[in-house]
Protein backbone atom coordinates (compact mmCIF):
# COMPACT_ATOMS: atom_id res chain seq x y z
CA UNK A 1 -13.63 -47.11 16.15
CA UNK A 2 -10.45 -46.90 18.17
CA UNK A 3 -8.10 -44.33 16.66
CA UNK A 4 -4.06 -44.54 17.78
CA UNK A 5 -2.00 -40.98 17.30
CA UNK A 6 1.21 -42.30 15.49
CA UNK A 7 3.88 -38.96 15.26
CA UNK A 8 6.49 -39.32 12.75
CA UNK A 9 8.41 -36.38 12.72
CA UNK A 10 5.96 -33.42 13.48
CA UNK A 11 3.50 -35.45 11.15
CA UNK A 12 0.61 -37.06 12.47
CA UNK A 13 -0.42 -40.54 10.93
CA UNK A 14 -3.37 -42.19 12.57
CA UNK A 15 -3.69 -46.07 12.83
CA UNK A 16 -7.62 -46.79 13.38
CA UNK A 17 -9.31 -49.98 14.06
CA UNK A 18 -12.81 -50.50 12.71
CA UNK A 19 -15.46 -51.46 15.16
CA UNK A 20 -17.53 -53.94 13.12
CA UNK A 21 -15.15 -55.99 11.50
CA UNK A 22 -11.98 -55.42 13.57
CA UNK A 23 -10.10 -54.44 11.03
CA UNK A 24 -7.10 -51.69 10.81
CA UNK A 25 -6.40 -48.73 8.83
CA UNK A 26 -3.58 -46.77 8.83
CA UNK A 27 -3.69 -42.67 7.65
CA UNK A 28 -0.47 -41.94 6.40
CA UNK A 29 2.97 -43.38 6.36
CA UNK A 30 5.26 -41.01 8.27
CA UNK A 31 8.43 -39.85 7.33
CA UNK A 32 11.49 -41.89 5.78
CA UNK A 33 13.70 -40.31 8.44
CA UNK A 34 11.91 -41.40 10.96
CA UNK A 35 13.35 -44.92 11.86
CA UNK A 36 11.08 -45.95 14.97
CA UNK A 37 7.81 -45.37 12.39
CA UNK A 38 7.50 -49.04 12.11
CA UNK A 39 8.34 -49.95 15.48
CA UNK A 40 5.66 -46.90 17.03
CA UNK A 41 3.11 -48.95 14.79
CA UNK A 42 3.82 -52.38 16.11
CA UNK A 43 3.39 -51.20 19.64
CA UNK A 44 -0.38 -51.10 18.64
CA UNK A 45 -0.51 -53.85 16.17
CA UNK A 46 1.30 -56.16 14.56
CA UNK A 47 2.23 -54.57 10.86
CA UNK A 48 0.66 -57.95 9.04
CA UNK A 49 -2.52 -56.92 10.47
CA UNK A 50 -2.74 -53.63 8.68
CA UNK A 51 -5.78 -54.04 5.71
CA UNK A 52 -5.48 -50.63 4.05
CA UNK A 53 -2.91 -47.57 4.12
CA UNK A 54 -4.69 -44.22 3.11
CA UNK A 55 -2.39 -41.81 1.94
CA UNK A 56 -3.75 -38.40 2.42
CA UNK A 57 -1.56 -37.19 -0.24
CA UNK A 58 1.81 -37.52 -1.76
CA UNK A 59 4.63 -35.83 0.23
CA UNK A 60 7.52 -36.93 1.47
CA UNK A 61 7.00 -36.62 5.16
CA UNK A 62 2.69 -38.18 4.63
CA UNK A 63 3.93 -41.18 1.97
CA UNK A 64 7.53 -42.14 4.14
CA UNK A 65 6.98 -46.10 4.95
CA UNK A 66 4.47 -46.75 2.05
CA UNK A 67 6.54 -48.68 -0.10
CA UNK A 68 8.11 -50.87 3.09
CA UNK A 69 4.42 -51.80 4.38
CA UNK A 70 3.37 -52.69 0.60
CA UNK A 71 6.08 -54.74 -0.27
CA UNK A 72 7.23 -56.38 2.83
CA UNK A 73 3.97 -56.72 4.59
CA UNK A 74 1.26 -56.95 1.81
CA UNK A 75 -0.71 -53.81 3.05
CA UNK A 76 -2.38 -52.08 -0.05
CA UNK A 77 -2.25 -48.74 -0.68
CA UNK A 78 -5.16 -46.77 -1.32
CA UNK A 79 -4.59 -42.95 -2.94
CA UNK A 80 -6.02 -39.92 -5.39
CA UNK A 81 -4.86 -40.54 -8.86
CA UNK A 82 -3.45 -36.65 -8.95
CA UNK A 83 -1.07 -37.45 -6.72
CA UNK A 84 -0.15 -40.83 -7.83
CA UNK A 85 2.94 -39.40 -10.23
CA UNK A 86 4.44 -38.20 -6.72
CA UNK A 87 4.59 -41.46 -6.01
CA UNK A 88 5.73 -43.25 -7.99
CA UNK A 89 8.61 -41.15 -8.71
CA UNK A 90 9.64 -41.09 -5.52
CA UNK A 91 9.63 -36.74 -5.52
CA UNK A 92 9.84 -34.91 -2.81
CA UNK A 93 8.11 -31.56 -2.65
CA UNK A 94 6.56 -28.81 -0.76
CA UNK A 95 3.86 -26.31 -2.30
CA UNK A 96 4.04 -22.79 -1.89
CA UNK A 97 3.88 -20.88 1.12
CA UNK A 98 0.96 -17.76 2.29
CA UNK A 99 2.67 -16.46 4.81
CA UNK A 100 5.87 -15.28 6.16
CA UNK A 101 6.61 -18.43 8.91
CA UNK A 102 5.17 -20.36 6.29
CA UNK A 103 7.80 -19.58 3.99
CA UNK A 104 10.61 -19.99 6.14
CA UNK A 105 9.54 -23.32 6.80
CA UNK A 106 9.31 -24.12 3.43
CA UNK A 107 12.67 -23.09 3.44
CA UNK A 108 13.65 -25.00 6.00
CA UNK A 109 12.70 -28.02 4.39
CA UNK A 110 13.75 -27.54 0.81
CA UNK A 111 17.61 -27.17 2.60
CA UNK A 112 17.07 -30.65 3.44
CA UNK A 113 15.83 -31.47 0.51
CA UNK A 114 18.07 -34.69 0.72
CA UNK A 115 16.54 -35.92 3.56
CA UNK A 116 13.87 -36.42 2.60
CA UNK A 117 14.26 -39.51 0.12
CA UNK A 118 11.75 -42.19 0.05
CA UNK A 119 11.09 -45.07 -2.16
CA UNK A 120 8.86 -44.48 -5.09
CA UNK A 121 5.60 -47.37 -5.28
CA UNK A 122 2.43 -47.78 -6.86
CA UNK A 123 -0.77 -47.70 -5.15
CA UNK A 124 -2.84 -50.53 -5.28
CA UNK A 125 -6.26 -48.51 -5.19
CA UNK A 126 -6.31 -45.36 -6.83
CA UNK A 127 -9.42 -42.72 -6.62
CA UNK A 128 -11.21 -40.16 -8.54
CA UNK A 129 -14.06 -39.06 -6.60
CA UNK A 130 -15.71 -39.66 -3.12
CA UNK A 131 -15.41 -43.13 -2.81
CA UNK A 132 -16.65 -45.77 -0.31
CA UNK A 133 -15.15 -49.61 -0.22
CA UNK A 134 -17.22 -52.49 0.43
CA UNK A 135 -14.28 -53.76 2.38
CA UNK A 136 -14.45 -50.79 5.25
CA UNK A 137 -18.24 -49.76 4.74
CA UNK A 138 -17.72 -47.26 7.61
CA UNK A 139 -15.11 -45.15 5.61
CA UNK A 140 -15.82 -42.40 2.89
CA UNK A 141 -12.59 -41.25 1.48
CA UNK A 142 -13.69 -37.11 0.34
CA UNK A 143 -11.12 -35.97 -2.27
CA UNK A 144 -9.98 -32.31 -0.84
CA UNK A 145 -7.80 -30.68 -3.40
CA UNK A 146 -5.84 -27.62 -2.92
CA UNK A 147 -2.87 -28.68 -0.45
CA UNK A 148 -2.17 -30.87 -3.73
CA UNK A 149 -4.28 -31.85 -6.46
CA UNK A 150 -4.66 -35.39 -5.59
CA UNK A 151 -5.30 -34.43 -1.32
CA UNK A 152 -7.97 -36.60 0.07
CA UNK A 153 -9.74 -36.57 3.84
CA UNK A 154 -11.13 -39.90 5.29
CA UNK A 155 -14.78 -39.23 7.10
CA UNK A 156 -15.84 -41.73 9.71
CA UNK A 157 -18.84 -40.68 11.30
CA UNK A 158 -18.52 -37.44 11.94
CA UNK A 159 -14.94 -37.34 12.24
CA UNK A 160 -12.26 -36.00 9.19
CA UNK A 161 -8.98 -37.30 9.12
CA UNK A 162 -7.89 -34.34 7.33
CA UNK A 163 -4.73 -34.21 5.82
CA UNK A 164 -2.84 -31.12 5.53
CA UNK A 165 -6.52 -29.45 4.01
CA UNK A 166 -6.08 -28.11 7.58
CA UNK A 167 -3.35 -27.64 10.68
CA UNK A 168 -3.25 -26.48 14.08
CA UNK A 169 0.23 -25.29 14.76
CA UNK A 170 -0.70 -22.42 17.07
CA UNK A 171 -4.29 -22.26 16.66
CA UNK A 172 -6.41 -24.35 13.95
CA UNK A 173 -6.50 -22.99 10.50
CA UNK A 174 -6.66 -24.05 6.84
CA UNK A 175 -3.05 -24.74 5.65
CA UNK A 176 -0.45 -22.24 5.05
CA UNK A 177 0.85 -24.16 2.22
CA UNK A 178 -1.10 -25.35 -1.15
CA UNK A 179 -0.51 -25.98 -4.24
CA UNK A 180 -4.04 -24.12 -5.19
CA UNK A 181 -5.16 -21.88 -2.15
CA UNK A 182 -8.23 -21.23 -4.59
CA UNK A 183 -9.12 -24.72 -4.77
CA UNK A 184 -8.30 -24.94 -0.49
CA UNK A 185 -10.46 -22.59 0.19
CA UNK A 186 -13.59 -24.19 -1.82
CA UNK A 187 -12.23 -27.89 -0.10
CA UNK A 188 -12.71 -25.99 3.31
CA UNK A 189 -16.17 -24.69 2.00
CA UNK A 190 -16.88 -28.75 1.21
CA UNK A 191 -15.97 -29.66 4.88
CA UNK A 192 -18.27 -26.98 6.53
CA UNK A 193 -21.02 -28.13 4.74
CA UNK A 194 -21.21 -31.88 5.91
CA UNK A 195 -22.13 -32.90 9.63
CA UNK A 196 -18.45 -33.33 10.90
CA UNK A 197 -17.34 -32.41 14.40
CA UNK A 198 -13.93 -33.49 14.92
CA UNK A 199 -10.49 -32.70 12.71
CA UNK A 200 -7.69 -34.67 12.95
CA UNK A 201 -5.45 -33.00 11.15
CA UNK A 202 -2.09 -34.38 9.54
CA UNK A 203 -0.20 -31.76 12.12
CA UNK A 204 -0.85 -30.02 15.64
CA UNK A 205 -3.53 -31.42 17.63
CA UNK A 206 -7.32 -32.30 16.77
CA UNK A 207 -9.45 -29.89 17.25
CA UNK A 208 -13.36 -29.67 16.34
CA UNK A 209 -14.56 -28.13 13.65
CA UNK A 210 -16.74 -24.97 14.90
CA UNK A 211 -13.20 -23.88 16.15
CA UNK A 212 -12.96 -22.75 12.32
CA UNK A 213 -17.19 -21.74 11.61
């Protein structure tokens, strides 16, 4: 697998390219505000190539250019069905905050709360549990609530594409924001206990896992 680090914003979407059948994925759809998202992809690959968009979960600055690569470029969308509402009502939100830089970012973001517009969509594929697709055999898409209800990781191997489950703004670290830090906490439990050594995580830079055991 061949795995591309697309920033939008200070988000990090990941366009991956499967080694038996060639095909690509992309994690995550940047941020609407972001108007070289598109054009960052197609330095890569062209954007008709694209089989399958992941969405980790359903906020604004993860879910950005979903709606543009569905409709204009036939790319299905593949997402947990407690986020799906987010979606398709095009809301933008941000979960509370367990610390204090934490909260001021939250801040920070609700004041531009009108920035961050995107279009609302359906997804095409929508999940309940651990799922694999016969399509992309290599994929297991591990649903990872807390962050959101609906947050999902993608395990290739022994490599998470983690979402915002985790972050590594100074130093790697579950996420400072969730909806349920409860439920985080037992998602981070779920990820220790599998044979994973590498986190990309949906901001700051991968790190491996036993940075966090």
């Amino acid at each position: 697998m061949k795995v591309y680090e697309i920033k939008s914003g200070n988000t990090n979407c990941y366009l991956i390219q499967m080694f038996r059948s060639g095909k690509w994925v992309l994690i995550d759809a940047g941020t609407a505000d972001d108007k070289k998202f598109l054009e960052k992809i197609q330095q890569v690959t062209p954007l008709e190539q694209i089989s399958l968009l992941v969405l980790t979960h359903g906020h604004y600055d993860h879910v950005g250019y979903a709606a543009e690569l569905q409709q204009n470029y036939g790319v299905k969308i593949l997402m947990h069905a407690d986020d799906q509402k987010l979606v398709e009502n095009g809301k933008m939100d941000f979960p509370p905050a367990n610390n204090k830089i934490g909260k001021l970012i939250r801040w920070y973001h609700l004041r531009k709360r009108s920035k961050k517009i995107y279009p609302p969509f359906h997804p095409d594929i929508v999940i309940n549990q651990q799922t694999k697709l016969e399509e992309f055999p290599e994929l297991e898409f591990l649903p990872l609530p807390g962050h959101t209800m609906g947050s999902i990781g993608v395990v290739y191997g022994e490599i998470l594409f983690a979402g915002d489950l985790m972050m590594n703004l100074f130093s790697p670290s579950p996420s400072w924001f969730a909806e349920d830090f409860e439920l985080l906490a037992q998602s981070m439990d779920t990820v220790k206990n599998r044979k994973l050594s590498m986190i990309y995580p949906g901001h700051g830079k991968r790190f491996p896992l036993r940075a966090l055991l």
